[in-house]
PDB file of N, CA and C in Angstrom:
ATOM      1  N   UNK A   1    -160.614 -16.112 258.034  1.00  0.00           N
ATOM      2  CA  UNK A   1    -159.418 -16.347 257.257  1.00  0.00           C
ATOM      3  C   UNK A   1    -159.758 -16.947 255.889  1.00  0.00           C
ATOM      4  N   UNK A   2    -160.836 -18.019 255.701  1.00  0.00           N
ATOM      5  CA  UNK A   2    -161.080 -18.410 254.762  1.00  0.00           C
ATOM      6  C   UNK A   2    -161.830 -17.127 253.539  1.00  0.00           C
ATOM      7  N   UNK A   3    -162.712 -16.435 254.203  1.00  0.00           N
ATOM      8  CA  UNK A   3    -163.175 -15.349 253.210  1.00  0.00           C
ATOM      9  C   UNK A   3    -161.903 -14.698 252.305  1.00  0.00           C
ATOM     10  N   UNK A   4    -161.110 -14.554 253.521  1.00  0.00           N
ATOM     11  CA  UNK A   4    -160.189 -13.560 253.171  1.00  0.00           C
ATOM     12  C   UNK A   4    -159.065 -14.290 252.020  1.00  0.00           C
ATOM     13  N   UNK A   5    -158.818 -15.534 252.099  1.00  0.00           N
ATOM     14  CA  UNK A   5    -158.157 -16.870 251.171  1.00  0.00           C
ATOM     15  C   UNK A   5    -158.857 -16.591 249.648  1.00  0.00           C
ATOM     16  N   UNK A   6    -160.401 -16.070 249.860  1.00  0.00           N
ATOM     17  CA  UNK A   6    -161.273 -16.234 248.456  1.00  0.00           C
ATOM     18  C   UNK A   6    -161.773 -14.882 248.143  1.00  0.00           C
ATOM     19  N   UNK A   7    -161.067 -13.912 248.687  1.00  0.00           N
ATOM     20  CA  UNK A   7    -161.421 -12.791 248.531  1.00  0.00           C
ATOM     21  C   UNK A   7    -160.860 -12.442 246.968  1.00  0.00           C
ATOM     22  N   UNK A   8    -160.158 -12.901 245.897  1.00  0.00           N
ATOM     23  CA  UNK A   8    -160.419 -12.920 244.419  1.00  0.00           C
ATOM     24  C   UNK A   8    -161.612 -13.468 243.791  1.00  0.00           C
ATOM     25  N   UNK A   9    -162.178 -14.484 244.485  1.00  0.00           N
ATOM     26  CA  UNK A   9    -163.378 -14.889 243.779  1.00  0.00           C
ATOM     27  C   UNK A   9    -164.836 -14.523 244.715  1.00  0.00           C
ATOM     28  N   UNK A  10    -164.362 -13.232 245.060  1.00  0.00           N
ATOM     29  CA  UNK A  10    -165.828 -12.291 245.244  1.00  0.00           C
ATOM     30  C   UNK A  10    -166.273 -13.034 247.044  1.00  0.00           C
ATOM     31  N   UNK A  11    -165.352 -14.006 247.920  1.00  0.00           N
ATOM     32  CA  UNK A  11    -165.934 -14.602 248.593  1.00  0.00           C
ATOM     33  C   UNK A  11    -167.059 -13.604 249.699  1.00  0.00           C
ATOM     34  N   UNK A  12    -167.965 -14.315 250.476  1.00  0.00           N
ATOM     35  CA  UNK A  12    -169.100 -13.461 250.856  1.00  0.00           C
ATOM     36  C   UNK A  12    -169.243 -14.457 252.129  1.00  0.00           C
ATOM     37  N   UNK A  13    -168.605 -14.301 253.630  1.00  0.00           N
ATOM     38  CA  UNK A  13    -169.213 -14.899 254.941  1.00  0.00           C
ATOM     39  C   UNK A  13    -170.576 -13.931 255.828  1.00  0.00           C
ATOM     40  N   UNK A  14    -171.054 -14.699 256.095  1.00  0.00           N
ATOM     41  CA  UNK A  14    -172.246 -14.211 256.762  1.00  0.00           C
ATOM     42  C   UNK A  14    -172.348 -15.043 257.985  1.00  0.00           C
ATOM     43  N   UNK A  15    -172.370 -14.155 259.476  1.00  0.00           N
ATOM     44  CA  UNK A  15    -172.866 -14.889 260.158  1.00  0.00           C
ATOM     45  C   UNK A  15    -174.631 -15.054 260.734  1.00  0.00           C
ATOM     46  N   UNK A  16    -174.466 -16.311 261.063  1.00  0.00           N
ATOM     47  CA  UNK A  16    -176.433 -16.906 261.387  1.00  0.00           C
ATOM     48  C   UNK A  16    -176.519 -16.528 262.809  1.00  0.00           C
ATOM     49  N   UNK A  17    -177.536 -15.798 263.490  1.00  0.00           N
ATOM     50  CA  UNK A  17    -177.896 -15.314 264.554  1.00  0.00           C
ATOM     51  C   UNK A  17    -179.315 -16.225 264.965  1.00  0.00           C
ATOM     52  N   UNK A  18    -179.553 -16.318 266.386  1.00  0.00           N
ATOM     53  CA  UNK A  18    -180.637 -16.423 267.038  1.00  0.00           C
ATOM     54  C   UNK A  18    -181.016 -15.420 267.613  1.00  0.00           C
ATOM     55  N   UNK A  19    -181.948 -14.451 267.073  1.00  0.00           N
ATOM     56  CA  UNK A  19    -182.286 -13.587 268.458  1.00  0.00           C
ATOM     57  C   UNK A  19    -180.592 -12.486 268.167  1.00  0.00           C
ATOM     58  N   UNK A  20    -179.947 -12.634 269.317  1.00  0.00           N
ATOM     59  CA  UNK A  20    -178.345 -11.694 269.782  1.00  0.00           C
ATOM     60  C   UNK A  20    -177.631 -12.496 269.571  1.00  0.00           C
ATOM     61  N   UNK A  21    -177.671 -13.698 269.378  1.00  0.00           N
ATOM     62  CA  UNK A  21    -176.792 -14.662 269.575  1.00  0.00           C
ATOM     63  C   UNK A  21    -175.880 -15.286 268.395  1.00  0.00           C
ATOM     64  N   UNK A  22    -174.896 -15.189 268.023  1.00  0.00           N
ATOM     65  CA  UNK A  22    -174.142 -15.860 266.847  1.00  0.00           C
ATOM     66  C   UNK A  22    -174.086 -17.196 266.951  1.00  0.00           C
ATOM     67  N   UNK A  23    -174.516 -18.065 266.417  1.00  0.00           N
ATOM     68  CA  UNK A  23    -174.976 -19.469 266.691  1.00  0.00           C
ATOM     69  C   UNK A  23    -174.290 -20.287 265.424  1.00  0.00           C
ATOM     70  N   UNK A  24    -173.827 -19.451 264.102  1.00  0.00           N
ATOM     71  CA  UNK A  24    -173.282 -20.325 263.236  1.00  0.00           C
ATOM     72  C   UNK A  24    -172.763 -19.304 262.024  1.00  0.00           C
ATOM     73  N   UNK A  25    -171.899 -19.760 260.997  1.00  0.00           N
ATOM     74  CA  UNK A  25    -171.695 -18.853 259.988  1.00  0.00           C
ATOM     75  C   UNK A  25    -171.619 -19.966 258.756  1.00  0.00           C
ATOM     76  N   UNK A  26    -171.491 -19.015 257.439  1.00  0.00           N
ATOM     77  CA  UNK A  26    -171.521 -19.323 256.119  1.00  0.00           C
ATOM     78  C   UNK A  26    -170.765 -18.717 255.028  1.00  0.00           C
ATOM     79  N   UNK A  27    -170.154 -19.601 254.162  1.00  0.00           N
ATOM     80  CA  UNK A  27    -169.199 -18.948 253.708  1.00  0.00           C
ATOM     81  C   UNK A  27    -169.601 -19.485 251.968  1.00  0.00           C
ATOM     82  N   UNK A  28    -169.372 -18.871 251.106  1.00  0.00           N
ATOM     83  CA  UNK A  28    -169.717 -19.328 249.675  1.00  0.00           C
ATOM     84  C   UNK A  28    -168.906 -17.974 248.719  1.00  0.00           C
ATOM     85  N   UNK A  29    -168.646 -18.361 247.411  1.00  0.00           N
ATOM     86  CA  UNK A  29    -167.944 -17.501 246.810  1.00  0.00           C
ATOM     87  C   UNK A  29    -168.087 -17.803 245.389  1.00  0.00           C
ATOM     88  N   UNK A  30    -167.725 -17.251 244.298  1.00  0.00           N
ATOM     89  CA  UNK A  30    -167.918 -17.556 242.641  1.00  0.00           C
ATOM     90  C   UNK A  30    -166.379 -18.670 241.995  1.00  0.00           C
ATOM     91  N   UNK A  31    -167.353 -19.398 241.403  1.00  0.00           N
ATOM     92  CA  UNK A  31    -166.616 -20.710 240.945  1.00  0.00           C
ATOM     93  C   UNK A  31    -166.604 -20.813 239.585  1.00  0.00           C
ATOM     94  N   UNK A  32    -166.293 -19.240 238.730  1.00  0.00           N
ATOM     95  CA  UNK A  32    -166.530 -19.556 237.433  1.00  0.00           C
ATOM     96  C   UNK A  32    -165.830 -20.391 236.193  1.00  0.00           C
ATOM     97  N   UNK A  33    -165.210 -21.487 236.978  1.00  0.00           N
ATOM     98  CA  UNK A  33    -164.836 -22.253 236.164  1.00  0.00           C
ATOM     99  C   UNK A  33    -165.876 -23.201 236.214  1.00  0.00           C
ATOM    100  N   UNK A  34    -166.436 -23.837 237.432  1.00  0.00           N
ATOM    101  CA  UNK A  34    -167.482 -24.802 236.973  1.00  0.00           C
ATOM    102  C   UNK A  34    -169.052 -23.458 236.817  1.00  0.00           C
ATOM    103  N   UNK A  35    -169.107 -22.571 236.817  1.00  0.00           N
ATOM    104  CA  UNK A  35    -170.031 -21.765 236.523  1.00  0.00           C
ATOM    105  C   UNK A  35    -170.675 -22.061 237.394  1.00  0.00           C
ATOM    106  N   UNK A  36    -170.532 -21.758 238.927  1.00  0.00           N
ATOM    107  CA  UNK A  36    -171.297 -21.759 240.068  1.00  0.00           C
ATOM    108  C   UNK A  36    -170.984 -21.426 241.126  1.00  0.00           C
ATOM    109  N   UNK A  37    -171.742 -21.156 242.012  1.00  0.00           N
ATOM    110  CA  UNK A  37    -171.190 -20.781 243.190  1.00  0.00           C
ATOM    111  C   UNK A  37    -170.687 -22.049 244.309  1.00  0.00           C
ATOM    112  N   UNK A  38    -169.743 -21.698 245.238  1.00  0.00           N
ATOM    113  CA  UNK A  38    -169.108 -22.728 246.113  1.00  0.00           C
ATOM    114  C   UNK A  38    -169.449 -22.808 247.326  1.00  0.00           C
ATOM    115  N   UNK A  39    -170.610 -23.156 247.544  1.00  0.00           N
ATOM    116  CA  UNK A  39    -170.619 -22.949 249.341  1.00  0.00           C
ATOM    117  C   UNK A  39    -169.518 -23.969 250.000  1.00  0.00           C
ATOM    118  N   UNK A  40    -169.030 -22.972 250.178  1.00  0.00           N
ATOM    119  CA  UNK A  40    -167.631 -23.191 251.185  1.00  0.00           C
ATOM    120  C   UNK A  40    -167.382 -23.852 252.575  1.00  0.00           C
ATOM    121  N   UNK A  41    -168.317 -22.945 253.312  1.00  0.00           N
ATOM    122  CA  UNK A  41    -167.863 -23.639 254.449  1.00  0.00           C
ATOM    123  C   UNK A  41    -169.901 -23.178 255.180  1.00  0.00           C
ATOM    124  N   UNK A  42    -170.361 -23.767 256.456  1.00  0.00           N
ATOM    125  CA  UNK A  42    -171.656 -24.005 256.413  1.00  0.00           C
ATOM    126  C   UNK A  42    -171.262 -24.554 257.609  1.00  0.00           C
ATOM    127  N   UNK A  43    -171.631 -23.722 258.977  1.00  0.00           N
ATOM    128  CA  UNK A  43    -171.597 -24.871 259.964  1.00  0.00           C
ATOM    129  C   UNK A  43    -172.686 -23.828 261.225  1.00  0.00           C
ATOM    130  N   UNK A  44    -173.306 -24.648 262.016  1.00  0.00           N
ATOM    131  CA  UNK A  44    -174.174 -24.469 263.705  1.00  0.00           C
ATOM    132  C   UNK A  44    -173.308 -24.836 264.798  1.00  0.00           C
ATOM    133  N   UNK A  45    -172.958 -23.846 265.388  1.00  0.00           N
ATOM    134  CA  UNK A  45    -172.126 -24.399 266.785  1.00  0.00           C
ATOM    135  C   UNK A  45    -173.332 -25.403 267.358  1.00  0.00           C
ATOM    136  N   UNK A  46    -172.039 -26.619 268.087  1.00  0.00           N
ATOM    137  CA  UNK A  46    -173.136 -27.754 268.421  1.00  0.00           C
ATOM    138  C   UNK A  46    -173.834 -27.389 269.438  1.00  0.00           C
ATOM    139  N   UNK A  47    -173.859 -26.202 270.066  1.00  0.00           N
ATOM    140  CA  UNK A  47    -174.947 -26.198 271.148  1.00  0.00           C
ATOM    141  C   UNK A  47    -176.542 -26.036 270.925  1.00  0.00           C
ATOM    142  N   UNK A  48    -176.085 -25.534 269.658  1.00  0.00           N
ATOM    143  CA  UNK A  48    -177.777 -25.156 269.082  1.00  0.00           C
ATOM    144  C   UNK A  48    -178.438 -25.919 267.833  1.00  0.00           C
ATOM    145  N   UNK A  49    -177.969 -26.925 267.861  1.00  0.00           N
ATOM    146  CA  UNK A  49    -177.560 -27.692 266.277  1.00  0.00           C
ATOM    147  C   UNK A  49    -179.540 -28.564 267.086  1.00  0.00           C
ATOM    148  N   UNK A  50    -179.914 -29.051 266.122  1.00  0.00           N
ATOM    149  CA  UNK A  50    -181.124 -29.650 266.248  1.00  0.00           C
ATOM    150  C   UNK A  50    -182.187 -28.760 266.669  1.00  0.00           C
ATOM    151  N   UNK A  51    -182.311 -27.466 266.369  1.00  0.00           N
ATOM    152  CA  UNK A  51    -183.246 -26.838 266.434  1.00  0.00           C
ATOM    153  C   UNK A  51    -183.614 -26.620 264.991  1.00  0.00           C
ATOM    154  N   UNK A  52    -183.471 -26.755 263.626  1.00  0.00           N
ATOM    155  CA  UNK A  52    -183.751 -25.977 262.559  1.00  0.00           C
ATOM    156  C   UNK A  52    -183.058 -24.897 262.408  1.00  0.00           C
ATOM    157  N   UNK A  53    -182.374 -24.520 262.940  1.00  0.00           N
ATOM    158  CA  UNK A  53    -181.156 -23.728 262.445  1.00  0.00           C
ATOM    159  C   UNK A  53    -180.160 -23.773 261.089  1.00  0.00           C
ATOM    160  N   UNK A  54    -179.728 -24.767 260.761  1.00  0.00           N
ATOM    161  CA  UNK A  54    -179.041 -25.289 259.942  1.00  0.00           C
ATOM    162  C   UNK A  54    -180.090 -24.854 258.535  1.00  0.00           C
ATOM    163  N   UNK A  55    -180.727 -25.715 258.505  1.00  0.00           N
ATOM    164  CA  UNK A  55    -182.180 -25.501 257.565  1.00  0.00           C
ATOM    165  C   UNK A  55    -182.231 -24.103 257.285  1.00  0.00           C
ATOM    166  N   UNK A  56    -182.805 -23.027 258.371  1.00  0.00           N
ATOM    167  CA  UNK A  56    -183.421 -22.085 257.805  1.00  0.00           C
ATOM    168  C   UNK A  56    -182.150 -20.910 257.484  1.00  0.00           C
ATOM    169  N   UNK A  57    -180.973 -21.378 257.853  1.00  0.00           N
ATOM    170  CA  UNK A  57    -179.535 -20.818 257.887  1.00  0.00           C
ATOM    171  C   UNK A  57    -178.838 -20.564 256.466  1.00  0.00           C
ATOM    172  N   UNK A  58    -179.053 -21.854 256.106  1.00  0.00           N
ATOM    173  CA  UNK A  58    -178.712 -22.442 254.552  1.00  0.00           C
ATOM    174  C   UNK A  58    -179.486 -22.184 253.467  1.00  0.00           C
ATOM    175  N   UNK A  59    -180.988 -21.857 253.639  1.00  0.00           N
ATOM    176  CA  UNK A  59    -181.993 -21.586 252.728  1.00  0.00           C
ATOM    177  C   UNK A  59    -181.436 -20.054 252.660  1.00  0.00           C
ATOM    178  N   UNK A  60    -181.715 -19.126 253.689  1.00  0.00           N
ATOM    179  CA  UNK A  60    -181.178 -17.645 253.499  1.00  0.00           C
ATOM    180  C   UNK A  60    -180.310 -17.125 252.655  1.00  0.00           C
ATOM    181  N   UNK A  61    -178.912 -17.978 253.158  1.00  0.00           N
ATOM    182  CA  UNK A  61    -177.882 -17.793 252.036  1.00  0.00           C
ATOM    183  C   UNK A  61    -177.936 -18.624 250.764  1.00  0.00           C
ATOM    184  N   UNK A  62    -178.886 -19.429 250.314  1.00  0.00           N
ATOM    185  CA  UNK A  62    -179.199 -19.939 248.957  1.00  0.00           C
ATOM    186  C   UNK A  62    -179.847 -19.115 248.313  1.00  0.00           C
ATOM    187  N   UNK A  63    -180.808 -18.132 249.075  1.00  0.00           N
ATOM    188  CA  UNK A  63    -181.703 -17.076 248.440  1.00  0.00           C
ATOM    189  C   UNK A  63    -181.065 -16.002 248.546  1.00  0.00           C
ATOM    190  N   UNK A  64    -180.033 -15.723 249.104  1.00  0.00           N
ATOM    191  CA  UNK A  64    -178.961 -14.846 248.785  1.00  0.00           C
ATOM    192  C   UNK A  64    -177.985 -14.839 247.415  1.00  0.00           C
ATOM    193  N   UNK A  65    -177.882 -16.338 247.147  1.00  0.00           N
ATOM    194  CA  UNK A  65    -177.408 -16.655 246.249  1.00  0.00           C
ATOM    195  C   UNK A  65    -178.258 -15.840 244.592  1.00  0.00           C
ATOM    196  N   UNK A  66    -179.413 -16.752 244.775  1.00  0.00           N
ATOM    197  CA  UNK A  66    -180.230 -16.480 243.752  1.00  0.00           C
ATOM    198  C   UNK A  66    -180.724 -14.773 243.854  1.00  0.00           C
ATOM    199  N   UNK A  67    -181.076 -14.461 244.733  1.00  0.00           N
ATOM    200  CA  UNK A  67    -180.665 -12.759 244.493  1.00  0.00           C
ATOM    201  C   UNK A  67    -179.977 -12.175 243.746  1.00  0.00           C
ATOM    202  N   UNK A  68    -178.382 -12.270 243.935  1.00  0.00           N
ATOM    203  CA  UNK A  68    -177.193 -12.647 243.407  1.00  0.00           C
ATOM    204  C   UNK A  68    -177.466 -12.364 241.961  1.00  0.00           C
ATOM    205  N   UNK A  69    -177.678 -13.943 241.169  1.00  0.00           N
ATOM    206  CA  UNK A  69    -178.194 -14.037 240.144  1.00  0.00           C
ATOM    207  C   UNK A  69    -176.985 -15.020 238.876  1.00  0.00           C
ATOM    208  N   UNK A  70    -175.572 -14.510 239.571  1.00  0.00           N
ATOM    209  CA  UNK A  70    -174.550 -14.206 238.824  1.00  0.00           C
ATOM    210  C   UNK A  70    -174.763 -16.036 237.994  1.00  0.00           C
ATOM    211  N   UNK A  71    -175.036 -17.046 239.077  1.00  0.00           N
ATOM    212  CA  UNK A  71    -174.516 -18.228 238.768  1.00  0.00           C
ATOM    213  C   UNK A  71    -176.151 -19.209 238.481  1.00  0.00           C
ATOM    214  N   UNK A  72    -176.430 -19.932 238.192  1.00  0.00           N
ATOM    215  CA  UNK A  72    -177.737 -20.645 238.479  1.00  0.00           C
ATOM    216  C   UNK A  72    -177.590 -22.142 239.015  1.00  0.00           C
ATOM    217  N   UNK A  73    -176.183 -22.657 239.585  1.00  0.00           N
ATOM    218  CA  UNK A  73    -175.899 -23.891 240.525  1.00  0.00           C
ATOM    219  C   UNK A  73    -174.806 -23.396 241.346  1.00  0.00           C
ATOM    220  N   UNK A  74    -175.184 -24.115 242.096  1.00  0.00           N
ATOM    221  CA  UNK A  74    -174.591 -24.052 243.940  1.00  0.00           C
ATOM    222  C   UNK A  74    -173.733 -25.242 243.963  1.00  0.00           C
ATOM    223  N   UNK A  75    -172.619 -25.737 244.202  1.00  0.00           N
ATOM    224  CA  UNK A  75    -172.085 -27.062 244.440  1.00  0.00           C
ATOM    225  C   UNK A  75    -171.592 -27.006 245.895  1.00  0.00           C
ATOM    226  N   UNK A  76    -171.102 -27.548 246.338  1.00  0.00           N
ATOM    227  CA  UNK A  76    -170.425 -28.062 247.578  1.00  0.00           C
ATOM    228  C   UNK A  76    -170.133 -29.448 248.330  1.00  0.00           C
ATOM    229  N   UNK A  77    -169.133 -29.881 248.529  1.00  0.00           N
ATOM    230  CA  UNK A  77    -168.845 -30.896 249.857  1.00  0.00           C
ATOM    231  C   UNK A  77    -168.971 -31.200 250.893  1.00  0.00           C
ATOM    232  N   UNK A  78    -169.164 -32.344 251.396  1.00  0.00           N
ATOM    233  CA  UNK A  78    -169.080 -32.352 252.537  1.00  0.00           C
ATOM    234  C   UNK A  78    -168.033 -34.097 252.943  1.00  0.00           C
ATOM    235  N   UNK A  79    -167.976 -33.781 254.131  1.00  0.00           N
ATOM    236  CA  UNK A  79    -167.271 -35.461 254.272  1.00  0.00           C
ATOM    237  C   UNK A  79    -167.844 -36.580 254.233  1.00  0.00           C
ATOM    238  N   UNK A  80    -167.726 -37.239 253.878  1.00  0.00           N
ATOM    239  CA  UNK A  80    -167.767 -38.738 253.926  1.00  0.00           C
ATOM    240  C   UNK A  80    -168.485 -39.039 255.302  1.00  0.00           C
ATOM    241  N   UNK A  81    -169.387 -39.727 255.640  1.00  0.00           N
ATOM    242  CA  UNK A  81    -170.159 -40.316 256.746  1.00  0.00           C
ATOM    243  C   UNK A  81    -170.632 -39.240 257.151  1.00  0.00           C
ATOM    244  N   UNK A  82    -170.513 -38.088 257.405  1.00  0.00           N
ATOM    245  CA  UNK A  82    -171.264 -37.148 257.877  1.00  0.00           C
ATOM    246  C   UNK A  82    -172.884 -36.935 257.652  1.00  0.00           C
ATOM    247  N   UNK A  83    -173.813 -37.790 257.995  1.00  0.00           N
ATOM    248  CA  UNK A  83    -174.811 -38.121 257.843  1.00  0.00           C
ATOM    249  C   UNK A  83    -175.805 -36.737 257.877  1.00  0.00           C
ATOM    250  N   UNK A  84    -175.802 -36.061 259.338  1.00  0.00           N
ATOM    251  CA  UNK A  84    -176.148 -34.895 259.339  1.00  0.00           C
ATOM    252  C   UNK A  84    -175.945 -34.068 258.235  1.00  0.00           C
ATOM    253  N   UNK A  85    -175.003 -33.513 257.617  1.00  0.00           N
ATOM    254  CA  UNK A  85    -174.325 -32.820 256.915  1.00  0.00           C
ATOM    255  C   UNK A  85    -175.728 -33.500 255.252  1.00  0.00           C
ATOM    256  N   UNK A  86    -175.484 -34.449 255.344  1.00  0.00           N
ATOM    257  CA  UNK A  86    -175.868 -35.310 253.950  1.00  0.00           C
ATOM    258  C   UNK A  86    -177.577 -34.836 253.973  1.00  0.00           C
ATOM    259  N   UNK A  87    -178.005 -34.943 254.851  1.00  0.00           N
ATOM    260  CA  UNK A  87    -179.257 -35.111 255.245  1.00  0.00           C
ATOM    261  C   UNK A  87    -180.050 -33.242 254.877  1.00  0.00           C
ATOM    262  N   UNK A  88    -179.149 -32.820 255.512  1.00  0.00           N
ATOM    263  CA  UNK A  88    -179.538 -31.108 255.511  1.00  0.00           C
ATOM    264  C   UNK A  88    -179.320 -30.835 254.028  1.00  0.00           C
ATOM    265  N   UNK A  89    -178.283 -31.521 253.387  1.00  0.00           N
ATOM    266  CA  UNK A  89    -178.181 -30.788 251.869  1.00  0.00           C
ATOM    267  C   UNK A  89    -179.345 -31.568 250.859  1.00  0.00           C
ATOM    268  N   UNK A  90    -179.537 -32.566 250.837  1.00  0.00           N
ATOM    269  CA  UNK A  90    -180.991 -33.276 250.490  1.00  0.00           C
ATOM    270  C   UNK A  90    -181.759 -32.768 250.626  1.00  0.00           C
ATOM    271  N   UNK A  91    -182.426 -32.494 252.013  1.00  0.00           N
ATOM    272  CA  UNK A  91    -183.230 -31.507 252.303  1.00  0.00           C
ATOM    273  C   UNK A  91    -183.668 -29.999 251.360  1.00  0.00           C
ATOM    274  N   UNK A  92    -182.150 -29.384 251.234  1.00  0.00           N
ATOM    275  CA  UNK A  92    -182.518 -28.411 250.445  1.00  0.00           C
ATOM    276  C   UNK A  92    -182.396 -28.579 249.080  1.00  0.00           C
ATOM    277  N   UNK A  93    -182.919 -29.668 248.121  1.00  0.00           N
ATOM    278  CA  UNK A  93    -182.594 -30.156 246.967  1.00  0.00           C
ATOM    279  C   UNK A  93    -181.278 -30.416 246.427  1.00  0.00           C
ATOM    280  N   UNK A  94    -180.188 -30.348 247.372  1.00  0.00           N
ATOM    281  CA  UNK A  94    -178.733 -31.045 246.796  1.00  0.00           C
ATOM    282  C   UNK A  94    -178.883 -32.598 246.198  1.00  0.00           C
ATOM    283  N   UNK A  95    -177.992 -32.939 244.982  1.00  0.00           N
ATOM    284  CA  UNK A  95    -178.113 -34.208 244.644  1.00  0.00           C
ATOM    285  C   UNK A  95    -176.306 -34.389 244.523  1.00  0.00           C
ATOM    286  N   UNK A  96    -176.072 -35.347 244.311  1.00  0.00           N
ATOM    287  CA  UNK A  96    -174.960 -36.455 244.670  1.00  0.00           C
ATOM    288  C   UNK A  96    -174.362 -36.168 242.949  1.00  0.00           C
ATOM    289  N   UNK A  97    -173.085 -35.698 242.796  1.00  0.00           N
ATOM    290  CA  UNK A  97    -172.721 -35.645 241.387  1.00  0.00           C
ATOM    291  C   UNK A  97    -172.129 -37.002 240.900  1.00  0.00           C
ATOM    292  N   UNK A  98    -171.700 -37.947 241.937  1.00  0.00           N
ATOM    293  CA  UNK A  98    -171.375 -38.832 241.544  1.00  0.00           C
ATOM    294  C   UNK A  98    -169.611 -38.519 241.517  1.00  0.00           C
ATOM    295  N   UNK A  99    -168.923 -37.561 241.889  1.00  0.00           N
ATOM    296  CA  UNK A  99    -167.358 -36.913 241.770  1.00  0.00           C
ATOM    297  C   UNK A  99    -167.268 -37.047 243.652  1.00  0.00           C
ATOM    298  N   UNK A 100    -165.955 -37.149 243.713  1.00  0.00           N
ATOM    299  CA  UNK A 100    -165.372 -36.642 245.069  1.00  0.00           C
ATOM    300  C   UNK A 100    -164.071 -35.926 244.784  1.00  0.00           C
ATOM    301  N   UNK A 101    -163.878 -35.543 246.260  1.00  0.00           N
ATOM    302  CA  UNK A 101    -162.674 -34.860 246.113  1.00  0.00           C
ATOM    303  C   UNK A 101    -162.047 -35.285 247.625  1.00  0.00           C
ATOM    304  N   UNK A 102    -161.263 -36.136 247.666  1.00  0.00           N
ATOM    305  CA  UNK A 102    -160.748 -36.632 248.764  1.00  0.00           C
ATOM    306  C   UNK A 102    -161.487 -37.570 249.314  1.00  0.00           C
ATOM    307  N   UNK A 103    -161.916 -37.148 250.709  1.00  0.00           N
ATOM    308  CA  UNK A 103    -162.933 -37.693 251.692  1.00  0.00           C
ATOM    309  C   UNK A 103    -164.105 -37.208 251.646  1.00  0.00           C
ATOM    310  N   UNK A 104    -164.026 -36.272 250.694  1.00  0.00           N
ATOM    311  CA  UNK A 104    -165.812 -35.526 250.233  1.00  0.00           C
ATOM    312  C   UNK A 104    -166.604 -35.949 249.408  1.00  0.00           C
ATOM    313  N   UNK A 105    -167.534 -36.078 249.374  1.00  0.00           N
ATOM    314  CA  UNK A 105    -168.542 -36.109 248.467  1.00  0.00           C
ATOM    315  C   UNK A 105    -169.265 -34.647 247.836  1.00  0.00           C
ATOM    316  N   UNK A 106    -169.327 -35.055 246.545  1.00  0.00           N
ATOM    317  CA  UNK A 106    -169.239 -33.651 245.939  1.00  0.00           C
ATOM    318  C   UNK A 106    -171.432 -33.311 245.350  1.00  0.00           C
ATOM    319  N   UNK A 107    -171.783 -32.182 246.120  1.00  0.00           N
ATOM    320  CA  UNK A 107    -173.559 -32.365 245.392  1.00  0.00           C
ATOM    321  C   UNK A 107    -173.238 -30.916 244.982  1.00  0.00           C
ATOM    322  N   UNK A 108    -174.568 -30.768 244.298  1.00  0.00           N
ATOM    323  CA  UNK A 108    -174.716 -29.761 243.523  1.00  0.00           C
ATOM    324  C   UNK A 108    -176.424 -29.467 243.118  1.00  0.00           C
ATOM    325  N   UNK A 109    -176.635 -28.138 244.003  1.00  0.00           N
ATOM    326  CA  UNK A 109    -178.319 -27.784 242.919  1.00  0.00           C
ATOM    327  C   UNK A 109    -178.287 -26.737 242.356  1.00  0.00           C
ATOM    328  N   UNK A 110    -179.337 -26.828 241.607  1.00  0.00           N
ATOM    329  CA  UNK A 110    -179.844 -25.488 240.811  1.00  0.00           C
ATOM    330  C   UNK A 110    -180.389 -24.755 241.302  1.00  0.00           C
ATOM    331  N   UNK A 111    -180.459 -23.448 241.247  1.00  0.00           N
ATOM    332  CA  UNK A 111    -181.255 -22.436 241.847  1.00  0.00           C
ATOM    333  C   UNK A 111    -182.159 -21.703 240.695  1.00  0.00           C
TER     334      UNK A 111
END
């Protein structure tokens, strides 16, 4: 439903597989007002969550991104205390803009 909400701004879901298994999906779309792309939505059903999934899930569609080409920063939110969440976007060079938007905290990298 959400793709389909951002389907004017080019939105693009992909789901993350193990093997046969649909284990998580990803959602990101064009944000050309801040001149970047939006990863949207980013989640591992919790049954499979602590394997590196998340990680190698999120890198794919970042290098999907940069494939792409259109934008050269990625931004996105996440909530407030969500430590996990904080930890995985660090990981892939997200930094802290210092902006929120609600209960989110707002990062952003370059590709």
């Amino acid at each position: 439903a959400r793709a389909y909400a951002y389907r004017d701004e080019n939105s693009r879901a992909y789901f993350l597989y193990e093997g046969e298994t649909a284990v998580g999906m990803g959602l990101y779309y064009d944000c050309p007002e801040l001149g970047a792309y939006e990863f949207s939505q980013f989640f591992i059903d919790q049954r499979y969550q602590g394997r590196g999934l998340g990680l190698a899930g999120a890198k794919l569609l970042l290098e999907e991104m940069r494939r792409e080409g259109k934008y050269q920063k990625v931004i996105l939110c996440y909530i407030e205390g969500n430590a996990a969440a904080r930890g995985l976007y660090e990981k892939l060079g997200f930094a802290h803009t210092g902006q929120r938007d609600g209960d989110e905290i707002v990062m952003e990298k370059s590709l």
